[in-house]
N, C-alpha and C. Protein backbone atom coordinates (compact mmCIF):
# COMPACT_ATOMS: atom_id res chain seq x y z
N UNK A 1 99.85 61.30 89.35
CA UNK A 1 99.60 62.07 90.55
C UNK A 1 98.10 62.29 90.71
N UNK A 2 97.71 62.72 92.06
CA UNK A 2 96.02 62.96 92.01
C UNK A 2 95.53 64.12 91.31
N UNK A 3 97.05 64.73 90.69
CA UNK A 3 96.25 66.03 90.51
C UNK A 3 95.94 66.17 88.75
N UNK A 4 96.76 64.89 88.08
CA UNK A 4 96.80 64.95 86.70
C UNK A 4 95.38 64.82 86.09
N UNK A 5 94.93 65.65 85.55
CA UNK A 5 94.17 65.61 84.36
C UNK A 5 92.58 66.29 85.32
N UNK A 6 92.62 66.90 85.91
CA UNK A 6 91.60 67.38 87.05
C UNK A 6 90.82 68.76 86.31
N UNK A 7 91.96 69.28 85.45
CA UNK A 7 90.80 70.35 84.64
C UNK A 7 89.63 69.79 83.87
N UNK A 8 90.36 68.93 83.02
CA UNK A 8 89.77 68.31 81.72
C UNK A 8 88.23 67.44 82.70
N UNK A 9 88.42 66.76 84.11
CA UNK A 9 87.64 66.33 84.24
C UNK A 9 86.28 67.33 84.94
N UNK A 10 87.01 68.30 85.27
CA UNK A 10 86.50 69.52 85.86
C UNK A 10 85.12 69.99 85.11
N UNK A 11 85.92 70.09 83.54
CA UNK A 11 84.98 70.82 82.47
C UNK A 11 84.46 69.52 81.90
N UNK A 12 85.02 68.84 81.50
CA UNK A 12 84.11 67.98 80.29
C UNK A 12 83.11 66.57 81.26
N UNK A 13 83.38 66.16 82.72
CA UNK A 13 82.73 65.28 83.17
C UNK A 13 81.32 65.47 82.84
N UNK A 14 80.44 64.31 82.63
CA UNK A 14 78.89 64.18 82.92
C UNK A 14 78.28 63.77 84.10
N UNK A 15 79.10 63.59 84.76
CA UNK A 15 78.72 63.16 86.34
C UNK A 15 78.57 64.50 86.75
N UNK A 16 77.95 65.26 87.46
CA UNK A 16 77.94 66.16 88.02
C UNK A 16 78.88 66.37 89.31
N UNK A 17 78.39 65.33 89.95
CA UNK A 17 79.51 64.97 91.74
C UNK A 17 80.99 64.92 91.14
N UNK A 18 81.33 63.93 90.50
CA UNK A 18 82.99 64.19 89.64
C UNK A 18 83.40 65.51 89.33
N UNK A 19 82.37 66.07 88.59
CA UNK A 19 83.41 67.28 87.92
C UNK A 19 83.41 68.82 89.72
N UNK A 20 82.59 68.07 90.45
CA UNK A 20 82.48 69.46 91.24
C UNK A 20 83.87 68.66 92.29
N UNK A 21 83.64 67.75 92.29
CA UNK A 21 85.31 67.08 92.95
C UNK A 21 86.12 67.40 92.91
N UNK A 22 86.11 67.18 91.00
CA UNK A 22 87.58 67.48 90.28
C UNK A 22 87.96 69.12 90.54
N UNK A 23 86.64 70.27 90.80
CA UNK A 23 86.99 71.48 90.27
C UNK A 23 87.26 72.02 92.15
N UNK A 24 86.90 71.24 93.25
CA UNK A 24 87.19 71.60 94.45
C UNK A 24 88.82 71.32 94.73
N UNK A 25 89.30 70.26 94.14
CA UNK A 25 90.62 69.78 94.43
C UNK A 25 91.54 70.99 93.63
N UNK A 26 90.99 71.39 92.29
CA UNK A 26 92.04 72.55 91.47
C UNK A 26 92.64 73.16 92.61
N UNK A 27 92.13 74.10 93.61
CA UNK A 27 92.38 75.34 94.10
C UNK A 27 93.69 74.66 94.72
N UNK A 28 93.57 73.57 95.66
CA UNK A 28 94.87 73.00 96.39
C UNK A 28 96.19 73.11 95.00
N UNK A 29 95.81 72.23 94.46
CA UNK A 29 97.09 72.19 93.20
C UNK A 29 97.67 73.61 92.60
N UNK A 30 96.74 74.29 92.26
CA UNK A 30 97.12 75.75 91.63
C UNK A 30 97.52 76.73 92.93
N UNK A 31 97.48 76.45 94.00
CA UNK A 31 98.00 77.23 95.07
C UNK A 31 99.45 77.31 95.54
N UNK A 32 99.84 75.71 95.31
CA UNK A 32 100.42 74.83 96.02
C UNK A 32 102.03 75.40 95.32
N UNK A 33 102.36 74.96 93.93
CA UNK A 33 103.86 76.19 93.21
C UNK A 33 104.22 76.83 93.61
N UNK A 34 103.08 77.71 93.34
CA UNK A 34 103.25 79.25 93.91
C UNK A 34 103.57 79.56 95.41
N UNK A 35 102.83 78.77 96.22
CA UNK A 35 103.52 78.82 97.49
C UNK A 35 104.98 78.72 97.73
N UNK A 36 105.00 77.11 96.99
CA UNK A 36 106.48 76.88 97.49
C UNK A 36 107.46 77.97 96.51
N UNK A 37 107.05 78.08 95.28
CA UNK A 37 108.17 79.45 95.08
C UNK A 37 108.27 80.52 95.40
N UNK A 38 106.92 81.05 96.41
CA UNK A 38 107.15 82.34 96.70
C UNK A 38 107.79 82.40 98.07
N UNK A 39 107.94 81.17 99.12
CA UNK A 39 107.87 80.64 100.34
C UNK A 39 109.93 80.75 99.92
N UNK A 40 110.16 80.17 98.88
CA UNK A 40 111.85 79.69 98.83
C UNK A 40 112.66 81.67 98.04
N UNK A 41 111.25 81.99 98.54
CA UNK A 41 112.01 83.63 98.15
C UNK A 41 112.76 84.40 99.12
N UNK A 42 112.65 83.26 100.68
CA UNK A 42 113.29 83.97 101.49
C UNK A 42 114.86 83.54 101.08
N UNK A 43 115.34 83.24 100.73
CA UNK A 43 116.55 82.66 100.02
C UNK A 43 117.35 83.81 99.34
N UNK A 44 117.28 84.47 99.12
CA UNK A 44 117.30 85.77 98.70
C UNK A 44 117.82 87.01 99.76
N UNK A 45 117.48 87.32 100.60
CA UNK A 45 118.16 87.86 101.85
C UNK A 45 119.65 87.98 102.12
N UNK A 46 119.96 86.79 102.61
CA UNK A 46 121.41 86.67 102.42
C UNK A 46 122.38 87.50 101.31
N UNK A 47 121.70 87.39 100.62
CA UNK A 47 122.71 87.74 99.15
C UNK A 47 122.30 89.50 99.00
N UNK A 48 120.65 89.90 99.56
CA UNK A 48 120.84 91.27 99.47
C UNK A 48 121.23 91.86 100.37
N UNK A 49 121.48 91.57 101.70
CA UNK A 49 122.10 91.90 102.95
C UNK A 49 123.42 91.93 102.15
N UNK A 50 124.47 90.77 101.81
CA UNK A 50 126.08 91.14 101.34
C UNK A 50 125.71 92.46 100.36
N UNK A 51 125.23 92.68 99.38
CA UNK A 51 124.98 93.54 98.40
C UNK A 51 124.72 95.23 98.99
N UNK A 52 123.74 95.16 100.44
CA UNK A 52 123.61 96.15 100.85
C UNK A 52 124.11 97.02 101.36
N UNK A 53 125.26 96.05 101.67
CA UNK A 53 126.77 96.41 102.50
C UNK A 53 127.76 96.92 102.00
N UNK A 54 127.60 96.55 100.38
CA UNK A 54 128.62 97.59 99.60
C UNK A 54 128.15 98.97 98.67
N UNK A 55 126.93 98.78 98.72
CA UNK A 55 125.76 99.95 98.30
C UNK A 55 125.38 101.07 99.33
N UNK A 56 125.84 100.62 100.56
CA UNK A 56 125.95 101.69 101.39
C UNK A 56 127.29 102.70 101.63
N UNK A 57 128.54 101.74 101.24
CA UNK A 57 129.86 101.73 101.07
C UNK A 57 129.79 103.02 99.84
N UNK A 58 129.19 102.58 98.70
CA UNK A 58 129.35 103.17 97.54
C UNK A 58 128.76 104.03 97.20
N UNK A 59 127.39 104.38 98.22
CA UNK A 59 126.33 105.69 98.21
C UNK A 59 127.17 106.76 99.23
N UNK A 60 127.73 105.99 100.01
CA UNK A 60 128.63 107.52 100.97
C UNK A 60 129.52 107.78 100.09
N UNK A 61 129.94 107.38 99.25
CA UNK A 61 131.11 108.19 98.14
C UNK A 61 130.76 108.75 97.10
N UNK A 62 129.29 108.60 97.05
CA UNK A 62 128.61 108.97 95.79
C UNK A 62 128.82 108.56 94.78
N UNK A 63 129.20 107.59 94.48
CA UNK A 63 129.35 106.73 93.06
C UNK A 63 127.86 106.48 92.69
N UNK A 64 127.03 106.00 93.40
CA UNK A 64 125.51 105.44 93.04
C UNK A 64 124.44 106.17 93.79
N UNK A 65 123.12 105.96 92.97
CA UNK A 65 122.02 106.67 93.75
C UNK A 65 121.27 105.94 94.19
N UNK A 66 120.01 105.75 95.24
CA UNK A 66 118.87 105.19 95.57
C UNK A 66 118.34 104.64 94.17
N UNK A 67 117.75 105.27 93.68
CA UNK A 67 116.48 104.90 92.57
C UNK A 67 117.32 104.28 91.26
N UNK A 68 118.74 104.25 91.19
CA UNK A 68 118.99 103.62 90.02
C UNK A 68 119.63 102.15 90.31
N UNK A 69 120.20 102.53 91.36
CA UNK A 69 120.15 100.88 92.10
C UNK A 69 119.23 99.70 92.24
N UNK A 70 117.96 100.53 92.88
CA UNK A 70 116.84 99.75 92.99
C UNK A 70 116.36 99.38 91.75
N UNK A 71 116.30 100.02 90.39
CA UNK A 71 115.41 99.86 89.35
C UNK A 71 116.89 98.71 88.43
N UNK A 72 117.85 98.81 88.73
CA UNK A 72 119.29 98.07 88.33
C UNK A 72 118.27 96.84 88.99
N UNK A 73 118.34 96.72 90.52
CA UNK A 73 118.51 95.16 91.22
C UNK A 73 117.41 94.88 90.51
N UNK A 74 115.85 95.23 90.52
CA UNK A 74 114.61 94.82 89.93
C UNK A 74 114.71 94.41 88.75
N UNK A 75 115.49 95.42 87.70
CA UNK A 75 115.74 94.84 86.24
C UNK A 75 116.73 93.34 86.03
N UNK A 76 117.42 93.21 86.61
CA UNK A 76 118.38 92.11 86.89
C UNK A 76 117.83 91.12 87.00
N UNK A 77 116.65 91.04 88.18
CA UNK A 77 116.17 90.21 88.75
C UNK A 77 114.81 89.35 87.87
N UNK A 78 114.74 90.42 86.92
CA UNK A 78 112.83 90.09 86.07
C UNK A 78 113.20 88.48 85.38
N UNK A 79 114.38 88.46 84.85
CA UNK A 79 114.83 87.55 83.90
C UNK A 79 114.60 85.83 84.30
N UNK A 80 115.55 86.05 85.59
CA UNK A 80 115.30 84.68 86.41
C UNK A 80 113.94 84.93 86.85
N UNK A 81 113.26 85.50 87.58
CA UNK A 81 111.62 85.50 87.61
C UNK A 81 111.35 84.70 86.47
N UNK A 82 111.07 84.82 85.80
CA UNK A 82 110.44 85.03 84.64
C UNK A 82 110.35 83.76 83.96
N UNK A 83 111.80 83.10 83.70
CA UNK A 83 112.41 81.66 83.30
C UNK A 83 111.21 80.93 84.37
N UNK A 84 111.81 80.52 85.87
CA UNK A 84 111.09 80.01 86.92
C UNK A 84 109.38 80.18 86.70
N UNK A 85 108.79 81.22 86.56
CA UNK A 85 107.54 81.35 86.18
C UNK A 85 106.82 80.64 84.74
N UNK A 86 107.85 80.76 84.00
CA UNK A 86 107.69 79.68 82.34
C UNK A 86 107.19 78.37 82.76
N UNK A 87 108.48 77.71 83.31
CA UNK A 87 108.75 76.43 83.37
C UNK A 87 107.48 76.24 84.50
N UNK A 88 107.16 76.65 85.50
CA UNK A 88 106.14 75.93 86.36
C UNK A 88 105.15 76.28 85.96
N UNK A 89 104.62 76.61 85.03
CA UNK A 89 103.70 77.64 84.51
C UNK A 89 103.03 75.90 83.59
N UNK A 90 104.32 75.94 82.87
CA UNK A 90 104.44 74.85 81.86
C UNK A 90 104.13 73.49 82.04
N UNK A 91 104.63 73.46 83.49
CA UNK A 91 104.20 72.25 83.69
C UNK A 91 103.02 71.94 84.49
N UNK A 92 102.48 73.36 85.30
CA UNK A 92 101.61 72.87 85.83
C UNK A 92 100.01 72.86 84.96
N UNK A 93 100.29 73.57 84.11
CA UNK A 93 99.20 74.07 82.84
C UNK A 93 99.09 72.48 82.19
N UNK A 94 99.98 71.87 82.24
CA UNK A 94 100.17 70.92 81.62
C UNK A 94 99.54 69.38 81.90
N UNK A 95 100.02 69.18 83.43
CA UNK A 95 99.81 68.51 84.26
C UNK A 95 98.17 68.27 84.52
N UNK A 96 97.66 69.23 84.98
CA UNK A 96 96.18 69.51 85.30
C UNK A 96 95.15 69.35 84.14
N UNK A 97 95.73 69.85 82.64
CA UNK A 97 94.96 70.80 81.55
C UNK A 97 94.21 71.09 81.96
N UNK A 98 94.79 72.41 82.44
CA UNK A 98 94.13 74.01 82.38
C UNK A 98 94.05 74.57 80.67
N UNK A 99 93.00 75.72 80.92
CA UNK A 99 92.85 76.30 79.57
C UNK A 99 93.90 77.83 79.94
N UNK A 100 94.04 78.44 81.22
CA UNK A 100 94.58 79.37 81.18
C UNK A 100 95.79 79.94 81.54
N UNK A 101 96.63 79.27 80.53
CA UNK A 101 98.26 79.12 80.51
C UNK A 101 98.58 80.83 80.32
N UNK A 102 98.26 81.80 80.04
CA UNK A 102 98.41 83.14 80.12
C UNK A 102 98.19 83.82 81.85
N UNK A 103 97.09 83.09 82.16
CA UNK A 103 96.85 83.87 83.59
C UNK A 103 97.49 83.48 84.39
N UNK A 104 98.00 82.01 84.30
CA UNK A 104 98.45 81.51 85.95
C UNK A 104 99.99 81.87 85.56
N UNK A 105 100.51 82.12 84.16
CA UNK A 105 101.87 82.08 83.99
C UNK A 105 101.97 83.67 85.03
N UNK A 106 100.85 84.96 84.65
CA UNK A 106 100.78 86.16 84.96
C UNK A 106 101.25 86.40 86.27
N UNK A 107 100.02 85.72 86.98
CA UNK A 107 99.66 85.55 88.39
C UNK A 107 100.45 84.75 89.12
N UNK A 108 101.82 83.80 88.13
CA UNK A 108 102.81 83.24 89.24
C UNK A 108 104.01 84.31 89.14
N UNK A 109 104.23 84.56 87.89
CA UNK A 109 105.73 86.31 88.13
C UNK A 109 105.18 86.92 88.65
N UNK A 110 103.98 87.52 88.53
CA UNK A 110 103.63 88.91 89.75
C UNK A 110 103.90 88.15 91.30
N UNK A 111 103.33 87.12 91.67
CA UNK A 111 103.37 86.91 92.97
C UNK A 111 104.74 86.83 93.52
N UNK A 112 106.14 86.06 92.32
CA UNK A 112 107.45 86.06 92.79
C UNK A 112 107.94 87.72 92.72
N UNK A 113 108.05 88.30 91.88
CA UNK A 113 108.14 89.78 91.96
C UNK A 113 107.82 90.46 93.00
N UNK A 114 106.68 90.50 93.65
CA UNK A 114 106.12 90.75 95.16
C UNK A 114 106.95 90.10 96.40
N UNK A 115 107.25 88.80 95.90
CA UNK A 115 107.53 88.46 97.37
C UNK A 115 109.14 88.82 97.48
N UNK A 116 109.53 88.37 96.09
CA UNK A 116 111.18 89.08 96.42
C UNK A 116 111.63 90.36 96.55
N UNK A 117 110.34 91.30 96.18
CA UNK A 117 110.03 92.98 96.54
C UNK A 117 110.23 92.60 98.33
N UNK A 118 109.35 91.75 98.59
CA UNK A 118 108.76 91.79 100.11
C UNK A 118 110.22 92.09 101.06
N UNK A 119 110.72 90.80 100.28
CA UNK A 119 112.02 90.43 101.43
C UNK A 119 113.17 91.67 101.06
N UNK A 120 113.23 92.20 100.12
CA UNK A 120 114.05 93.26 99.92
C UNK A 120 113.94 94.56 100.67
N UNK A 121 112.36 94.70 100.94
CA UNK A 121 111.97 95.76 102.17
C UNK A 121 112.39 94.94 103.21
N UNK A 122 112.22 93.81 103.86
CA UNK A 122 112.35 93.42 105.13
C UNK A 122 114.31 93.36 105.21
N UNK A 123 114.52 93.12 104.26
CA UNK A 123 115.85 93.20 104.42
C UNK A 123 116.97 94.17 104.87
N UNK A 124 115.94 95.41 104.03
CA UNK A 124 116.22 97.01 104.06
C UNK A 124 115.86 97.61 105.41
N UNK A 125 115.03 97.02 105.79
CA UNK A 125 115.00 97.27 107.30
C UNK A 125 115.64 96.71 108.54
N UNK A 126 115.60 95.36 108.79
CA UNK A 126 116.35 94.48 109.64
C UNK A 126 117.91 93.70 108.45
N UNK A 127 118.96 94.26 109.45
CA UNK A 127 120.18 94.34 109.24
C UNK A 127 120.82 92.56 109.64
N UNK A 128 120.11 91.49 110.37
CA UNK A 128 120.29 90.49 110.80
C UNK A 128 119.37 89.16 109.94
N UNK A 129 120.26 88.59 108.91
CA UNK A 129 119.98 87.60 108.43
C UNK A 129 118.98 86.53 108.74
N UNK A 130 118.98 85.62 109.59
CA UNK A 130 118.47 84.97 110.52
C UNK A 130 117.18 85.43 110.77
N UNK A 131 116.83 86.98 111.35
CA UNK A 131 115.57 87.63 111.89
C UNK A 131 114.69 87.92 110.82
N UNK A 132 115.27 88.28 110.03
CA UNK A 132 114.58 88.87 108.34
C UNK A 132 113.99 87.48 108.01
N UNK A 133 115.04 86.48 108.12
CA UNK A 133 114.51 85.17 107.03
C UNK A 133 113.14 84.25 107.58
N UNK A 134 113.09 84.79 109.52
CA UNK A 134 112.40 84.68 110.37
C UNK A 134 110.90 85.46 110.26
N UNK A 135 111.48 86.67 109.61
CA UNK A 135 110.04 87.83 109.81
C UNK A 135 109.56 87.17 108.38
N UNK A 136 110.66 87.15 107.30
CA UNK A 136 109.88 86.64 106.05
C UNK A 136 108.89 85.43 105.96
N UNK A 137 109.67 84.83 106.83
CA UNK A 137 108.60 83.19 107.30
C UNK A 137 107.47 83.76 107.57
N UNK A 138 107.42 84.01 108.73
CA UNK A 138 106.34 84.56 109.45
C UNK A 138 105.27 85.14 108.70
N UNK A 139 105.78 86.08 107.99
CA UNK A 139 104.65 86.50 106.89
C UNK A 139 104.22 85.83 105.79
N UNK A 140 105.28 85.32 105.47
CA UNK A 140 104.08 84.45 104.56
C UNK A 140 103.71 83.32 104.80
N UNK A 141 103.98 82.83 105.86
CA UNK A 141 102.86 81.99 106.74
C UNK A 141 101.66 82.26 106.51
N UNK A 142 101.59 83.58 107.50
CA UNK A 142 99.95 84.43 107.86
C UNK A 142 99.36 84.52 106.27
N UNK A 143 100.17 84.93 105.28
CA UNK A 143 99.57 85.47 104.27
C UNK A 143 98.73 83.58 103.51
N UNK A 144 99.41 82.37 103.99
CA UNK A 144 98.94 81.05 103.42
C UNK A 144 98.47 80.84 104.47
N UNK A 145 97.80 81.22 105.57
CA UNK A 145 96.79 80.69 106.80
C UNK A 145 95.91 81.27 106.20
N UNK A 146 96.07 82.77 106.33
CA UNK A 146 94.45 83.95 106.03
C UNK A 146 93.56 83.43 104.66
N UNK A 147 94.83 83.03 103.20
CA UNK A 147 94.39 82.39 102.36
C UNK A 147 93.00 81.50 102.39
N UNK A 148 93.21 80.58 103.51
CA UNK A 148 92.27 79.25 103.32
C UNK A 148 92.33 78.03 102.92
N UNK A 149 94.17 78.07 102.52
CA UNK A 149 94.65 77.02 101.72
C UNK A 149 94.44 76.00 102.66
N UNK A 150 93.87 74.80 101.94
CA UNK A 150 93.48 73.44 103.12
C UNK A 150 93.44 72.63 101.90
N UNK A 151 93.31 70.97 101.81
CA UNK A 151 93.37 69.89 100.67
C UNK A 151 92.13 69.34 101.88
N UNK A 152 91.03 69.44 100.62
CA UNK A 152 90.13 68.36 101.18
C UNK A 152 90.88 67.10 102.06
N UNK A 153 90.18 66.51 102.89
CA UNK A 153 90.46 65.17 103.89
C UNK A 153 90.40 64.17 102.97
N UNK A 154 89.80 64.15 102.27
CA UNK A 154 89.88 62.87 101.40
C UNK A 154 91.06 62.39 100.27
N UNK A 155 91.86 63.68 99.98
CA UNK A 155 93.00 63.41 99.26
C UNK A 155 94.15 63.53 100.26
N UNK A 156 93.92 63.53 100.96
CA UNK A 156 95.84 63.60 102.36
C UNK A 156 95.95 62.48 102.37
């Protein structure tokens, strides 16, 4: 791929023009995961919309509370985060050689944690599947426009 081995040439090239190449192209590649896994977090909706429907069911009878629900769904949820964050972590650390397999592993669970936070507020607010998965687009659109994310012209 264009993107294999782009750290190593990043840091160790003697060409000067190469390694500032190699280290302009990183940002596209290390952006690029994380997008698409935080982008396939609208996927998620569906399933907390059915869920919300019986948590509302089960809070008018008082069986359950607000805050132990929420800290239940979040705890539930860290595990699969977490796996997903390993493995692309793994391979993309891998792929590139990067030196900082601790930060980007960090900085890809926090960002899925956030975004499946995101859609769980948008969910909690708009009651219509479809519109939520719509508003979720939408935002993180804006949030990968405002970014700056672009691939140099010369690698498309």
């Amino acid at each position: 791929t264009m993107y294999s081995g782009k750290g190593t040439t990043a840091r160790d090239s003697l060409d000067e023009e190469e390694a500032f190449l190699a280290a302009q192209i990183l940002p596209s590649f290390l952006f690029g995961p994380p997008a698409f896994f935080i982008f396939m977090s609208l996927a998620v909706l569906p399933f907390f919309l059915d869920q919300r429907d019986v948590f509302r069911r089960e809070r008018a009878h008082g069986t359950i509370k607000c805050l132990p629900y929420v800290v239940a769904n979040f705890l539930a949820g860290l595990p699969c985060l977490t796996v997903i964050a390993f493995i692309a972590t793994t391979f993309v650390v891998q792929l590139a050689d990067l030196n900082g397999y601790g930060t980007y592993f960090l900085n890809l669970l926090l960002s899925l944690v956030v975004a499946e936070s995101l859609m769980h507020v948008i969910g909690s607010v708009q009651p219509h599947y479809i519109v939520g998965i719509a508003l979720g687009a939408a935002t993180y659109g804006m949030f990968m426009l405002c970014q700056g994310f672009m691939v140099p012209k010369r690698d498309i």
